[in-house]
N, C-alpha and C. Protein backbone atom coordinates (compact mmCIF):
# COMPACT_ATOMS: atom_id res chain seq x y z
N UNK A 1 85.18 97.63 80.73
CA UNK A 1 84.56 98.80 80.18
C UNK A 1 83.16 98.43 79.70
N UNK A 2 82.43 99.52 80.07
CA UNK A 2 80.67 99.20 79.56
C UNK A 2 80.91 99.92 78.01
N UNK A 3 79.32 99.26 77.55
CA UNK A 3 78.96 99.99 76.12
C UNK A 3 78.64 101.43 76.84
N UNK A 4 78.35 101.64 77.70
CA UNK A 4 77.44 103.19 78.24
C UNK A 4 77.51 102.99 79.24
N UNK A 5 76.85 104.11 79.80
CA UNK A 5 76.67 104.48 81.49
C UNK A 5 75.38 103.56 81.92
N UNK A 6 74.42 103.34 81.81
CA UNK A 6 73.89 102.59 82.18
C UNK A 6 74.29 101.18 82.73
N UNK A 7 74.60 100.60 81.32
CA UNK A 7 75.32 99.34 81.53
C UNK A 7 76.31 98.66 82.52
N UNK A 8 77.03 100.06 82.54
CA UNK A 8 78.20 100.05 84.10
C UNK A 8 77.40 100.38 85.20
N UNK A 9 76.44 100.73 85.52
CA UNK A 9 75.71 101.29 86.91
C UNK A 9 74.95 99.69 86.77
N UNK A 10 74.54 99.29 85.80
CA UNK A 10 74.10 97.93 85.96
C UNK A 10 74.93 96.98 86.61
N UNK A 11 76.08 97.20 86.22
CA UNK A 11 77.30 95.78 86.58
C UNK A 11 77.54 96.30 87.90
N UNK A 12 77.69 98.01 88.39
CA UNK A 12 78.13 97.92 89.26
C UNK A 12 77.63 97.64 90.65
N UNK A 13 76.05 97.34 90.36
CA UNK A 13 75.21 96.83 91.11
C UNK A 13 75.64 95.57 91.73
N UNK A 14 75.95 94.58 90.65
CA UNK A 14 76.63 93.48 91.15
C UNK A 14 77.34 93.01 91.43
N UNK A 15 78.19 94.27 91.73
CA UNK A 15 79.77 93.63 92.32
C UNK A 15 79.60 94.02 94.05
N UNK A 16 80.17 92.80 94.88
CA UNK A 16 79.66 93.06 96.49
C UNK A 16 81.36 93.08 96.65
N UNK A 17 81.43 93.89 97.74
CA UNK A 17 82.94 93.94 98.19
C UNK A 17 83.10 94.14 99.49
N UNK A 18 84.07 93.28 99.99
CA UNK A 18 84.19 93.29 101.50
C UNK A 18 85.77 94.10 101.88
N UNK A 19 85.40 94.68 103.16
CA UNK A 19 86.53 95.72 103.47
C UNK A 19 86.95 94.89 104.87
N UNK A 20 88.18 94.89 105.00
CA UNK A 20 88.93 94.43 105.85
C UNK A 20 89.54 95.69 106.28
N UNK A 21 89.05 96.37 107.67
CA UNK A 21 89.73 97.66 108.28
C UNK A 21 91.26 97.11 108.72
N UNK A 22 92.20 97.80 108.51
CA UNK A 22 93.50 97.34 108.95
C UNK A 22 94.63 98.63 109.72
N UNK A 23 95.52 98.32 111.00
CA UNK A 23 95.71 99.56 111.53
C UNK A 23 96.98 100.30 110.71
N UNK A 24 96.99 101.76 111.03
CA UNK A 24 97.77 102.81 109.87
C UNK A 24 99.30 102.20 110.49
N UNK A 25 99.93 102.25 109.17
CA UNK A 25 101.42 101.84 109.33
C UNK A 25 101.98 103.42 108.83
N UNK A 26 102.59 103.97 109.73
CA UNK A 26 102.99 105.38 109.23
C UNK A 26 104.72 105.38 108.86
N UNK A 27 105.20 104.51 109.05
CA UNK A 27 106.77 104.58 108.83
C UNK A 27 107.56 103.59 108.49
N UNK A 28 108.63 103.09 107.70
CA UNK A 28 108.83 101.69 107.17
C UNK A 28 109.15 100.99 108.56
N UNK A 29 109.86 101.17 109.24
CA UNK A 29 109.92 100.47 110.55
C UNK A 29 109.00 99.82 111.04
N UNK A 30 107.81 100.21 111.06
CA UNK A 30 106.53 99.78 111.55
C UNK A 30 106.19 99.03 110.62
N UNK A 31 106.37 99.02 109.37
CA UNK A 31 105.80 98.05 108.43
C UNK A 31 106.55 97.09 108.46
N UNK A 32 107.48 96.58 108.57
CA UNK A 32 108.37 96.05 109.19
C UNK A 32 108.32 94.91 110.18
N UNK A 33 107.61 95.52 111.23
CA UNK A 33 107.69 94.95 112.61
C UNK A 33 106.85 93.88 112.36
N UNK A 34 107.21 92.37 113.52
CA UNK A 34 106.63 91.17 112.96
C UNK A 34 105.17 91.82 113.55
N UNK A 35 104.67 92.14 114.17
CA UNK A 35 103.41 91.89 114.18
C UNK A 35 102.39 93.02 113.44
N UNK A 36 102.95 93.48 112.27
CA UNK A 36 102.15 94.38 111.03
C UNK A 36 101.56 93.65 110.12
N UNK A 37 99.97 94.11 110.18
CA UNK A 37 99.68 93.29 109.01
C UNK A 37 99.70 93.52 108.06
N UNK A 38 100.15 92.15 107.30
CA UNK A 38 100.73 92.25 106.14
C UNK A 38 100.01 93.00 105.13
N UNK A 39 100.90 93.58 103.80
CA UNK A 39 100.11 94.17 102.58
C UNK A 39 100.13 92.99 101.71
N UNK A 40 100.94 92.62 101.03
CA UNK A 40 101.18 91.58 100.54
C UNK A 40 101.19 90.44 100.68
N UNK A 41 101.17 88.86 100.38
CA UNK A 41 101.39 87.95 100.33
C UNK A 41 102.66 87.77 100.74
N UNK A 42 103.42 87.26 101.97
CA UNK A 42 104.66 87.24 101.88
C UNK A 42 105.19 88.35 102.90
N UNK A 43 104.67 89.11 103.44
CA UNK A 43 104.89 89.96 103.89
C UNK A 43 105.23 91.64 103.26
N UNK A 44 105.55 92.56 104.10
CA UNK A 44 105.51 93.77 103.25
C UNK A 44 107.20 94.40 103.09
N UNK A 45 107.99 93.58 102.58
CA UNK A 45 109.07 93.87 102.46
C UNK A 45 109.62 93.61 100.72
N UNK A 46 109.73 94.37 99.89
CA UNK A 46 108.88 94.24 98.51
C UNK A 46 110.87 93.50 97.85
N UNK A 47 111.67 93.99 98.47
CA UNK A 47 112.89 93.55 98.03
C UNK A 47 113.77 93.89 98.86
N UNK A 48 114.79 92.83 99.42
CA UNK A 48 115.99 93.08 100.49
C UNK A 48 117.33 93.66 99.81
N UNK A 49 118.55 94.35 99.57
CA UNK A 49 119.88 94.18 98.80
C UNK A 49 120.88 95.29 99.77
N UNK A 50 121.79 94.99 99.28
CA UNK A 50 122.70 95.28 100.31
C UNK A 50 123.43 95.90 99.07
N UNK A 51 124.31 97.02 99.86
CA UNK A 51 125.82 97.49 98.47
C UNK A 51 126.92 97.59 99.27
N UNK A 52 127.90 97.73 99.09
CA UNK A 52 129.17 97.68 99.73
C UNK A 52 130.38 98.34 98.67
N UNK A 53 131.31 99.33 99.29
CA UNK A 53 132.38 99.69 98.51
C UNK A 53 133.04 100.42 99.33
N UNK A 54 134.76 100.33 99.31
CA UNK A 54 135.62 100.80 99.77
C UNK A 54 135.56 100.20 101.36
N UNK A 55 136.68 101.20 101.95
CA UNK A 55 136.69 101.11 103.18
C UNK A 55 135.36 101.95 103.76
N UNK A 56 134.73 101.86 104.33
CA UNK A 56 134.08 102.74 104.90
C UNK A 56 134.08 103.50 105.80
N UNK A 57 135.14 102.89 107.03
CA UNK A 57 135.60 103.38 108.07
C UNK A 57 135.98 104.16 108.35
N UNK A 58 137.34 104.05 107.05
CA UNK A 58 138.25 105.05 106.69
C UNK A 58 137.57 105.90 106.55
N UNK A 59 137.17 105.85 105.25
CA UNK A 59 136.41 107.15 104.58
C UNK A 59 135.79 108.25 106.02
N UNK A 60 134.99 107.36 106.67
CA UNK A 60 134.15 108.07 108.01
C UNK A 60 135.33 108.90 108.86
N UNK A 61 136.03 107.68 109.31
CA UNK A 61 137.42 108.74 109.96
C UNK A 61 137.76 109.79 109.53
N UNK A 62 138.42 109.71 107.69
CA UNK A 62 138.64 111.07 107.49
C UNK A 62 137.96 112.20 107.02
N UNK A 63 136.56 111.70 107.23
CA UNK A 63 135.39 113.19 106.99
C UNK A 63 135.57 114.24 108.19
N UNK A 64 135.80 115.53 107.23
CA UNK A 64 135.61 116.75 107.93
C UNK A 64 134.46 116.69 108.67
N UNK A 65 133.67 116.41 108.47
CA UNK A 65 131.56 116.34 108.65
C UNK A 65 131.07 115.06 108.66
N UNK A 66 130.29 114.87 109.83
CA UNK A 66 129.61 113.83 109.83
C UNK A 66 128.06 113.77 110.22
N UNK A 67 127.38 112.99 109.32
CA UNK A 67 125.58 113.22 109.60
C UNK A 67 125.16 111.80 109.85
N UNK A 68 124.39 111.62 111.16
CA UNK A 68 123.98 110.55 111.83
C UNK A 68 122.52 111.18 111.10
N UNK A 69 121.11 110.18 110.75
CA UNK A 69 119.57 109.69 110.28
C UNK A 69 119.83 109.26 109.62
N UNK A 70 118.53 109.23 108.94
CA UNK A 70 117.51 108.06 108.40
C UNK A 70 117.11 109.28 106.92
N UNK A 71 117.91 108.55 106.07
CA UNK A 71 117.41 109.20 104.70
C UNK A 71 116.02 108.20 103.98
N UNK A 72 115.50 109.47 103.92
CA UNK A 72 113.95 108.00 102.86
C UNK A 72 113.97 108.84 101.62
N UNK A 73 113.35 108.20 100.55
CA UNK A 73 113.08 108.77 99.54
C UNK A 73 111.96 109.31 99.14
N UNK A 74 111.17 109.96 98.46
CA UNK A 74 110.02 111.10 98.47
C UNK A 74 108.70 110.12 98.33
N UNK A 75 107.50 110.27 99.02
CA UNK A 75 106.63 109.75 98.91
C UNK A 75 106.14 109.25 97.36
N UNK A 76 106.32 109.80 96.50
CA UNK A 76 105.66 110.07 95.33
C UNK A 76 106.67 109.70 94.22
N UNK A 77 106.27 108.92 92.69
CA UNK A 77 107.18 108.52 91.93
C UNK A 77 106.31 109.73 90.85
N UNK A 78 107.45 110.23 89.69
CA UNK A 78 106.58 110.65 88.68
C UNK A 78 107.11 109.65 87.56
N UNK A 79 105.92 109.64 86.87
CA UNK A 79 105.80 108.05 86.05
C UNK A 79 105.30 108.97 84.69
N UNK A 80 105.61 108.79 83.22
CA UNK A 80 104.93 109.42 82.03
C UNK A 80 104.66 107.72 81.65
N UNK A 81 103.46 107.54 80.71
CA UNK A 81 102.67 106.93 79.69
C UNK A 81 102.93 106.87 78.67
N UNK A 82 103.78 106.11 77.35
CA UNK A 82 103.24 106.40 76.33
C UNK A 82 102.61 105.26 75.54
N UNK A 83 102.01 105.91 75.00
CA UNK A 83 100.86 104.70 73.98
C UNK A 83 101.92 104.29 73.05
C-alpha cells in the first residue's frame, strides 16, 4: 500500500512483468491431460481422494432409475470476510 496516489503510480512504474501466453484449458479432463500446461508447481491436480460405501452394485441393480454423466460443481464459490 502507498502513502497516496502518486506514490503508487511511482512504484508502479517500476514493476516490469512478463506474460507467458498459455493455451485455454476449458474442461477438467483437459487439465488433466499429460501434455497441459501446468498451473501449478506439480501439476494441476490440486488433491486426489476416493470414497467408497456399501455395495454399489447392488444398490445400481435395484434402482428404479438410472443416470449415466459427469456431475461438476458450480464454477463459482461464495466466500463472506470477517474482520
Amino acid at each position: 500500500m502507498a502513502r497516496d496516489e502518486l506514490t503508487a503510480e511511482k512504484a508502479a512504474q517500476l514493476v516490469s512483468i512478463e506474460w507467458q501466453e498459455l493455451p485455454v484449458i476449458t474442461t477438467p479432463e483437459a487439465a488433466l491431460a499429460e501434455d497441459a500446461a501446468p498451473i501449478h508447481n506439480g501439476g494441476n491436480l490440486l488433491k486426489q481422494s476416493t470414497m467408497s460405501t456399501g455395495n454399489v452394485q447392488q444398490t445400481i441393480d435395484a434402482a428404479d432409475y438410472r443416470y449415466r454423466g459427469t456431475i461438476r460443481p458450480p464454477l463459482f464459490n461464495i466466500v463472506t470476510w470477517k474482520a
